[in-house]
Protein backbone atom coordinates (compact mmCIF):
# COMPACT_ATOMS: atom_id res chain seq x y z
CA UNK A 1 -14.63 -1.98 -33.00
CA UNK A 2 -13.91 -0.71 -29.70
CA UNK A 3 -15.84 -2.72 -26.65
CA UNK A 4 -17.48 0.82 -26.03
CA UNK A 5 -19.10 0.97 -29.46
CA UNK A 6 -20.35 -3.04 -28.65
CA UNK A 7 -21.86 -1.96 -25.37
CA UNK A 8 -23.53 1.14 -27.43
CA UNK A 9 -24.84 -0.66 -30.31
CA UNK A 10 -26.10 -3.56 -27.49
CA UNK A 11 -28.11 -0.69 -25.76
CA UNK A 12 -29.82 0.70 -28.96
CA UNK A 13 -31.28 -2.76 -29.62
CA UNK A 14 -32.53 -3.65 -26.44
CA UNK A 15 -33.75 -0.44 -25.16
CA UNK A 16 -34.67 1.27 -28.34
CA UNK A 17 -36.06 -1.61 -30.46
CA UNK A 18 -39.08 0.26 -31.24
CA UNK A 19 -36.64 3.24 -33.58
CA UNK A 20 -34.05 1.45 -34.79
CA UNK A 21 -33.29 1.63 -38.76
CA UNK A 22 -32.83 -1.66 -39.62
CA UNK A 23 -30.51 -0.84 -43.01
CA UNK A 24 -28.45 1.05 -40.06
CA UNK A 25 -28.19 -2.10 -38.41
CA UNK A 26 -27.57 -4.21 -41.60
CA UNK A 27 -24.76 -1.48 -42.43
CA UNK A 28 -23.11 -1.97 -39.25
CA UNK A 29 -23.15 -6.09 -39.30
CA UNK A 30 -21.76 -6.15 -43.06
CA UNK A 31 -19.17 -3.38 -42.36
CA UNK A 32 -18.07 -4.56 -38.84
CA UNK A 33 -18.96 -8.32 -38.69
CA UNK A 34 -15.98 -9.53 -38.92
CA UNK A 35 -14.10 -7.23 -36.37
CA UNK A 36 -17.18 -8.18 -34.09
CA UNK A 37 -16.11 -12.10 -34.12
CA UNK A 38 -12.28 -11.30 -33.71
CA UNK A 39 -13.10 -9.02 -30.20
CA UNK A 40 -16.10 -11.45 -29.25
CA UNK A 41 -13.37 -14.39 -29.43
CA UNK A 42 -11.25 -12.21 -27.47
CA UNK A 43 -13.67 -11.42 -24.90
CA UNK A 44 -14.87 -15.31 -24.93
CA UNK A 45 -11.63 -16.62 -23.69
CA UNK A 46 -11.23 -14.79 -20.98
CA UNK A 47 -14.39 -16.05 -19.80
CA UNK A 48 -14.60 -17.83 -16.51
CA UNK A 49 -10.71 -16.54 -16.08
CA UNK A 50 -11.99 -13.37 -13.98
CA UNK A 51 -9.73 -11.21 -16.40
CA UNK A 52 -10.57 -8.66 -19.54
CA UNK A 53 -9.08 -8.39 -23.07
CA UNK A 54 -7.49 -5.46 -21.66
CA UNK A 55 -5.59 -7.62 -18.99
């Protein structure tokens, strides 16, 4: 799941709470859960380092 798609999905649920599909959004997290944690645990550890995943 590329960061782009994150950032996407991110601004769907904040700005557009009030029309999301909620079996869309269960879809997504049982599909892509998984490949969410892997890049979130990439993205944590560079935390605090000043750096991206992407170097």
């Amino acid at each position: 799941m590329p960061n782009a798609q994150i950032a996407g999905l991110r601004n769907v649920l904040v700005h557009d709470y009030l029309g999301i599909d909620l079996e869309t959004v269960w879809a997504v997290l049982v599909d892509k859960l998984l490949e969410l944690k892997i890049v979130a645990g990439g993205m944590r550890s560079h935390v605090g380092r000043g750096t991206t995943p992407e170097g």
